[in-house]
N, C-alpha and C. Protein backbone atom coordinates (compact mmCIF):
# COMPACT_ATOMS: atom_id res chain seq x y z
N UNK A 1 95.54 62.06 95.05
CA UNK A 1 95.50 60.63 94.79
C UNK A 1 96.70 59.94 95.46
N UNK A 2 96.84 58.55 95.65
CA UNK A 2 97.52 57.93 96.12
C UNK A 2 98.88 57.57 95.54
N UNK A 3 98.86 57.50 94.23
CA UNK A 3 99.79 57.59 93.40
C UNK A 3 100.71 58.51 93.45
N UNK A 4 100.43 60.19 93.63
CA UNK A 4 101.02 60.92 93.82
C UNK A 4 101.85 61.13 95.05
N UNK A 5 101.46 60.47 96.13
CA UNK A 5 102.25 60.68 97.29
C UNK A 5 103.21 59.51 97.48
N UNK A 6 102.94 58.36 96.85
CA UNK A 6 103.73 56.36 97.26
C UNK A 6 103.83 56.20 95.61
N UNK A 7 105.45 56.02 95.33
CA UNK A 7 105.84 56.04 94.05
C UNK A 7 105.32 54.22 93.63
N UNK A 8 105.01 53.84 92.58
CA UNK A 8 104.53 52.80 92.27
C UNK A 8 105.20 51.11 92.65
N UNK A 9 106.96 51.60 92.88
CA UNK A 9 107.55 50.45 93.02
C UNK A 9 107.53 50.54 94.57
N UNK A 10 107.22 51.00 95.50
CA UNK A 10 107.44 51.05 97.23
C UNK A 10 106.41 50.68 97.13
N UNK A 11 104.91 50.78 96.35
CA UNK A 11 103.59 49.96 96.87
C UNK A 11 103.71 48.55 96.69
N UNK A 12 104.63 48.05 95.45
CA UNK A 12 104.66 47.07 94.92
C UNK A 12 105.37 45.83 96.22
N UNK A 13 106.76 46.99 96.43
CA UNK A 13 107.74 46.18 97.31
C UNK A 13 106.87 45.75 98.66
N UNK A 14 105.96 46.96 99.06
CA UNK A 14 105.21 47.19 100.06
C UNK A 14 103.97 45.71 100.41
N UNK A 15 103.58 45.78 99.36
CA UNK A 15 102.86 44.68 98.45
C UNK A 15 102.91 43.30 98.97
N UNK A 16 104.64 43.30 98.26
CA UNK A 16 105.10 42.15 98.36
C UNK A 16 105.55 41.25 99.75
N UNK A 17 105.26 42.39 100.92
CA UNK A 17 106.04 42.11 102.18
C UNK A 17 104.56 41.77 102.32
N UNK A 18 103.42 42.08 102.60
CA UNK A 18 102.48 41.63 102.92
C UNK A 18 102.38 40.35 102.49
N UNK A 19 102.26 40.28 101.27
CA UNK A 19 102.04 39.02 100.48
C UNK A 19 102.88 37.66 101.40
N UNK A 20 104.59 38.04 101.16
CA UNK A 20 105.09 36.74 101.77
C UNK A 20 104.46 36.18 103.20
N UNK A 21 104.10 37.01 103.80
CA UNK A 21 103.76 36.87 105.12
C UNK A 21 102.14 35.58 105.39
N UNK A 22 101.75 36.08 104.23
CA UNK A 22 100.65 35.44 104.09
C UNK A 22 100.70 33.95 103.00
N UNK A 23 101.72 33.35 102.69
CA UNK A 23 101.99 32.33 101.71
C UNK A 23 102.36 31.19 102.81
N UNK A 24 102.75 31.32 103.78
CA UNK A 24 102.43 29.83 104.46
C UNK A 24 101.25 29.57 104.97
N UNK A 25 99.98 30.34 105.19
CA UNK A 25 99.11 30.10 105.63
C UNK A 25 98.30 29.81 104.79
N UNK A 26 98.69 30.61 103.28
CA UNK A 26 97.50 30.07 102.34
C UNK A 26 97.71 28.49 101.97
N UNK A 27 99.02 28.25 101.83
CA UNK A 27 99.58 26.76 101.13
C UNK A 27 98.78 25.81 102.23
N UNK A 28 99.30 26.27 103.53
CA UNK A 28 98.96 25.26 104.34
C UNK A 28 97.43 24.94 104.43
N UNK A 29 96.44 25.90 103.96
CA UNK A 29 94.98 25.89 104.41
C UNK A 29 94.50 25.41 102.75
N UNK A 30 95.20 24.41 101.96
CA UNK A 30 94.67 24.28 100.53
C UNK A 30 95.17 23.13 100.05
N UNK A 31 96.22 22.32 101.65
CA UNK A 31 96.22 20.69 101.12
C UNK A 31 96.28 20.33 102.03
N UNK A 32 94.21 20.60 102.42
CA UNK A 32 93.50 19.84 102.55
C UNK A 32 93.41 18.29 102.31
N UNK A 33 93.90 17.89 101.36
CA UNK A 33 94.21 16.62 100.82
C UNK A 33 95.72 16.11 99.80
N UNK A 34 96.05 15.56 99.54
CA UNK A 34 97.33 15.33 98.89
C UNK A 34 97.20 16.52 97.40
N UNK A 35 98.35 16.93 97.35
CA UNK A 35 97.93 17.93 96.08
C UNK A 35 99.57 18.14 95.26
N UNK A 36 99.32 18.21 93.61
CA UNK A 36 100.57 18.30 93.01
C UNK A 36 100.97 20.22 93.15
N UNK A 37 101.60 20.00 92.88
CA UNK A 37 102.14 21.50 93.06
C UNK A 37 101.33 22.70 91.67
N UNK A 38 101.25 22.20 90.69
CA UNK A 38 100.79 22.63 89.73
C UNK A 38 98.96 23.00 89.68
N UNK A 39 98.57 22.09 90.87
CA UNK A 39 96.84 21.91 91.02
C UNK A 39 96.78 23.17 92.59
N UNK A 40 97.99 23.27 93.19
CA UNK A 40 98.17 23.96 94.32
C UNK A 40 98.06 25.16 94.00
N UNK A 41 98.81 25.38 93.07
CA UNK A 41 98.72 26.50 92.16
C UNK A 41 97.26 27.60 91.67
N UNK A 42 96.91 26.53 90.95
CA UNK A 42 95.38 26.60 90.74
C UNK A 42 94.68 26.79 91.50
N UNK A 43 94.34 26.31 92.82
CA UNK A 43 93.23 26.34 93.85
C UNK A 43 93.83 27.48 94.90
N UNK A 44 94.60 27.87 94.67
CA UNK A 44 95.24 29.34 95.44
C UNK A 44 94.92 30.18 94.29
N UNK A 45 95.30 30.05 93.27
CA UNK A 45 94.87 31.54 91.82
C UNK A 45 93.24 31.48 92.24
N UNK A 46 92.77 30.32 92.49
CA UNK A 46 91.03 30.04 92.08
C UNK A 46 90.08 31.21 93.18
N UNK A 47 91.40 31.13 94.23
CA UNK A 47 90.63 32.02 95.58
C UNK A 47 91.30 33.09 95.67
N UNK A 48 91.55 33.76 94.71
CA UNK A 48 92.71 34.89 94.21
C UNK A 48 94.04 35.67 94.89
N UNK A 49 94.65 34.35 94.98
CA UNK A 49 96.27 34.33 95.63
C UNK A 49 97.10 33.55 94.49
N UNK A 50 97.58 34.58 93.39
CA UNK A 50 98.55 34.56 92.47
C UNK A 50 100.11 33.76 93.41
N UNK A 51 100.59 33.10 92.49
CA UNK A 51 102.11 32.38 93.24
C UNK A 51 102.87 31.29 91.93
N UNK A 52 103.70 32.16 91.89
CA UNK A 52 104.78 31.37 90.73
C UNK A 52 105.40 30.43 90.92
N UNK A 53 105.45 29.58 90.42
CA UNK A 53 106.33 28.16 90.76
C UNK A 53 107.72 28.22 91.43
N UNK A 54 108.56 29.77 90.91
CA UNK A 54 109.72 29.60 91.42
C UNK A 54 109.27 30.14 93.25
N UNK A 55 107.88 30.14 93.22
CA UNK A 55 107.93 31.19 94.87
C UNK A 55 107.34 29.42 95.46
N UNK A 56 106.73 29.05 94.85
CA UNK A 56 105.97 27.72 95.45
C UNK A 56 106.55 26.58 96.07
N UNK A 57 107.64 25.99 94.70
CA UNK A 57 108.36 25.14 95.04
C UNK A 57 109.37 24.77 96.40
N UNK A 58 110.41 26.26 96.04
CA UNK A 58 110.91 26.18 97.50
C UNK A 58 110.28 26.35 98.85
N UNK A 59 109.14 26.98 98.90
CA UNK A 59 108.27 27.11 100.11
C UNK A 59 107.88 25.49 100.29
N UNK A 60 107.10 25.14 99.29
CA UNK A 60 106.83 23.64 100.00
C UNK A 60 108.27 22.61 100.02
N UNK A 61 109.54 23.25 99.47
CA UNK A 61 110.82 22.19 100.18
C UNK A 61 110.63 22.37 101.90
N UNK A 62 110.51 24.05 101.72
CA UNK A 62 110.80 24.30 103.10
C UNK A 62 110.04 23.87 104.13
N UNK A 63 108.98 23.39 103.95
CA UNK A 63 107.89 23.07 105.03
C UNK A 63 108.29 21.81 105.00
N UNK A 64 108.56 20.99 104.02
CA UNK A 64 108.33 19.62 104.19
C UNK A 64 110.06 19.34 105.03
N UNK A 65 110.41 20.25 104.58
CA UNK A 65 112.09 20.24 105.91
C UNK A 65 111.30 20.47 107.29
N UNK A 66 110.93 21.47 107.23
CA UNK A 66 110.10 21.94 108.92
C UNK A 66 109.46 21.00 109.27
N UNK A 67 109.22 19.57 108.50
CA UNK A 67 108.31 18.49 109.29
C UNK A 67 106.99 19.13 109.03
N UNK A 68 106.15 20.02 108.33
CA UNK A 68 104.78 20.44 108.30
C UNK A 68 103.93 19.44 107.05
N UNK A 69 104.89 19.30 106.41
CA UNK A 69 104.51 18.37 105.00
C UNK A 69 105.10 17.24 104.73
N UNK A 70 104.34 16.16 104.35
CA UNK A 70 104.82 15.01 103.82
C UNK A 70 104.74 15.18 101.82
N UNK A 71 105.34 13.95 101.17
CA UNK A 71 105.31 14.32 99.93
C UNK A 71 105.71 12.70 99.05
N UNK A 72 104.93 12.88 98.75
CA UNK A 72 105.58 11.35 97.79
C UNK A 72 105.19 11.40 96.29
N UNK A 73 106.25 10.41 95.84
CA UNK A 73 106.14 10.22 93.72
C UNK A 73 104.99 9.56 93.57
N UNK A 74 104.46 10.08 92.66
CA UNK A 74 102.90 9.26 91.77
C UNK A 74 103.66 8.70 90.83
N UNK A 75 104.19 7.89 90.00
CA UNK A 75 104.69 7.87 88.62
C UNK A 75 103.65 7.60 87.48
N UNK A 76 102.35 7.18 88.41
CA UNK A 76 100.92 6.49 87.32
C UNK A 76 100.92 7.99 86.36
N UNK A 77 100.20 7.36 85.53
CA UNK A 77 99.26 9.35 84.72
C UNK A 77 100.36 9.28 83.70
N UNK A 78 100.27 10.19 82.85
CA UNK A 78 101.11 10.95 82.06
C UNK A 78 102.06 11.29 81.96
N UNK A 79 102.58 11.55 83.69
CA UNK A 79 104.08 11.66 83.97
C UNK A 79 103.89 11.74 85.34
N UNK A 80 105.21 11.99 85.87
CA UNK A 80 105.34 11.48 87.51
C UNK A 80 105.07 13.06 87.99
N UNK A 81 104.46 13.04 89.42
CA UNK A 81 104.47 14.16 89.99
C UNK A 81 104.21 13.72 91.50
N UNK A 82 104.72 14.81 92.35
CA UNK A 82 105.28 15.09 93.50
C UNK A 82 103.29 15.38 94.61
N UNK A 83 103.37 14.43 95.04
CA UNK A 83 101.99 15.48 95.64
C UNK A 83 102.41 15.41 97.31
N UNK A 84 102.03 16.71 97.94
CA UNK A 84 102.50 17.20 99.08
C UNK A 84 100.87 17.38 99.85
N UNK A 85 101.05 16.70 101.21
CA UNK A 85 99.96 16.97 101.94
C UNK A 85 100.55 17.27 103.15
N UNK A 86 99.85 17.38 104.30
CA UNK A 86 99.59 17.65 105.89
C UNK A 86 100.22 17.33 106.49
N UNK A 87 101.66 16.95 107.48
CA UNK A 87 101.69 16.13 108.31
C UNK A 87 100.59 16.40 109.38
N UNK A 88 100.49 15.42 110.57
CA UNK A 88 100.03 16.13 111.42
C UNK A 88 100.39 17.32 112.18
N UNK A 89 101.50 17.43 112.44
CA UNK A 89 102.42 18.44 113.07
C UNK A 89 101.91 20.12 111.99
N UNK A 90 101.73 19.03 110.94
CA UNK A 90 101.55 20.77 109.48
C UNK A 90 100.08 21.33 109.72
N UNK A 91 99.13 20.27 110.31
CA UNK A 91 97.88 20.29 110.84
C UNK A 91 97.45 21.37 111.70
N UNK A 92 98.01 20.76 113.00
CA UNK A 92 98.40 21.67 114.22
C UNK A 92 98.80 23.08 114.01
N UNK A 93 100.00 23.30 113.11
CA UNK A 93 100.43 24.21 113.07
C UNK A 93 99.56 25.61 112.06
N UNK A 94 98.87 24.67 111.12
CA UNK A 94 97.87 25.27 110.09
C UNK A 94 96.51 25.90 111.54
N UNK A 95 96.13 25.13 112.06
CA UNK A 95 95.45 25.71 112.97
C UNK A 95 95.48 26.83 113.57
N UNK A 96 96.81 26.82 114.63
CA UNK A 96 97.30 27.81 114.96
C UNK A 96 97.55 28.68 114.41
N UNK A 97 98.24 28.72 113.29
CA UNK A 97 98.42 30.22 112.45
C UNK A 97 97.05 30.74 111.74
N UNK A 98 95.95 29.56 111.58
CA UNK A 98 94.56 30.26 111.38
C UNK A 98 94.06 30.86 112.17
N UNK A 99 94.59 30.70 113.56
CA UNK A 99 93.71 30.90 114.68
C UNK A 99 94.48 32.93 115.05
N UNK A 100 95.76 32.70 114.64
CA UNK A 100 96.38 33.98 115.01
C UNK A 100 96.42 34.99 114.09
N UNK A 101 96.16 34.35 112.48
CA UNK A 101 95.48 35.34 111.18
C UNK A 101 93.97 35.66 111.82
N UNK A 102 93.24 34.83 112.41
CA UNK A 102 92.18 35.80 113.05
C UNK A 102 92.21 37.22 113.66
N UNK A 103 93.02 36.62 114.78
CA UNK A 103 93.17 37.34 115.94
C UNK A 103 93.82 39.06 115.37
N UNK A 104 94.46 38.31 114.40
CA UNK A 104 95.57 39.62 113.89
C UNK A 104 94.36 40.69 112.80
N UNK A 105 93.85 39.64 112.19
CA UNK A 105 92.80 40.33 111.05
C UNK A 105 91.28 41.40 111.92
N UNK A 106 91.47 40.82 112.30
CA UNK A 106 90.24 41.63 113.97
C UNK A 106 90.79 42.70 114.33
N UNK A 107 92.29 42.69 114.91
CA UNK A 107 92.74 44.04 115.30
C UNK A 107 93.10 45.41 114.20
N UNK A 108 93.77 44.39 113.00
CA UNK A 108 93.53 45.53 112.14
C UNK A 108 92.37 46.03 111.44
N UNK A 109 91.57 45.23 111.56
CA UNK A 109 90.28 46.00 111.04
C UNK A 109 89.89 47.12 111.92
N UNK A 110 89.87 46.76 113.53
CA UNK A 110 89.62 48.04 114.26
C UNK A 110 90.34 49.26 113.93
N UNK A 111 91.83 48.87 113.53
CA UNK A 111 92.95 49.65 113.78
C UNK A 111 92.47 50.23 111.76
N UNK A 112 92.21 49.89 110.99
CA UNK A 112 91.55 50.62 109.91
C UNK A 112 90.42 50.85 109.97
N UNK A 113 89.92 50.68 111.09
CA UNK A 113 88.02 51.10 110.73
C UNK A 113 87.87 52.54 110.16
N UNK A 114 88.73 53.39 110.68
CA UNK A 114 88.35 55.12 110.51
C UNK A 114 89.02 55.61 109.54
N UNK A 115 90.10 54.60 108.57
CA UNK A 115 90.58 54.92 108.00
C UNK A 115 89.94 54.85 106.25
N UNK A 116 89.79 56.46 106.15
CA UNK A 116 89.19 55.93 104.58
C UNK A 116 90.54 56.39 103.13
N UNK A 117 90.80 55.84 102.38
CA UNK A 117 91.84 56.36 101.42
C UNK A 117 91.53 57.63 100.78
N UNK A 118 92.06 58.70 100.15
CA UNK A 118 92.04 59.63 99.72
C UNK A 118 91.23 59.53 98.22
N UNK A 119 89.82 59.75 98.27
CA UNK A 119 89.41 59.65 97.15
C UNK A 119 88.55 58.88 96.67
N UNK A 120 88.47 57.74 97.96
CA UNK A 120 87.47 56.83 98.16
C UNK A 120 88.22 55.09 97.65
N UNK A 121 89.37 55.57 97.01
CA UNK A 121 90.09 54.61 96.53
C UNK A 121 90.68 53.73 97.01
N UNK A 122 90.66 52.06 96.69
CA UNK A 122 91.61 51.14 97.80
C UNK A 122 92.54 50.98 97.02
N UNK A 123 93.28 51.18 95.95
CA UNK A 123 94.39 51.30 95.17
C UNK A 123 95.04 52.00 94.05
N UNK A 124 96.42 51.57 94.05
CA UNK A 124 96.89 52.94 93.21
C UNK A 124 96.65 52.59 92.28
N UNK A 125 96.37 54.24 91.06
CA UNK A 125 96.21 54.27 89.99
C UNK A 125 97.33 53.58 89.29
């Protein structure tokens, strides 16, 4: 089994390097339209990409520094909140990195086609 050979916290850490890699492309491909951070949240869990506020927040400071995002105060509603959309530049750039998560997702599929896990299993026990 898989467990036995990759101790549980190196899959995790392992995990986790994949994961970051893939959190600007999900954010960027999910405001689609102006969105609060808390609903961003949601519609990334909804398409099953888990992300904690403390991982969220600073990622969308950071984009909206990189010029990829704009962001302005609602104060209407219940209470005030922050909603972050597209620049164009965040547009462009959402493109492109869709276009090179293709390119990249194609080669590793070839590059795993023959590969089957020990046991028939895609994860550790």
């Amino acid at each position: 089994m898989i467990q036995e050979k990759l101790p549980h916290d190196v899959f995790d850490k392992l995990t986790q390097e994949l994961r970051r890699g893939i959190l600007v492309l999900a954010v960027l491909s999910r405001l689609d339209e102006e969105r609060y951070g808390y609903d961003l949240i949601s519609r990334l869990d909804e398409k099953g990409l888990e992300i904690e506020q403390g991982t969220l927040y600073p990622l969308l400071r950071r984009l909206e520094d990189q010029g990829l995002l704009t962001s302005e105060w609602n104060v209407e509603g219940s209470r005030p909140r922050r909603y972050y959309s597209l620049s164009p530049e965040g547009r462009t750039v959402l493109n492109a990195l869709a276009g090179e998560w293709r390119r990249l997702a194609h080669v590793m599929d070839e590059m795993l086609e023959d590969i089957t896990p020990e046991g028939g299993e895609n994860e550790i026990n």
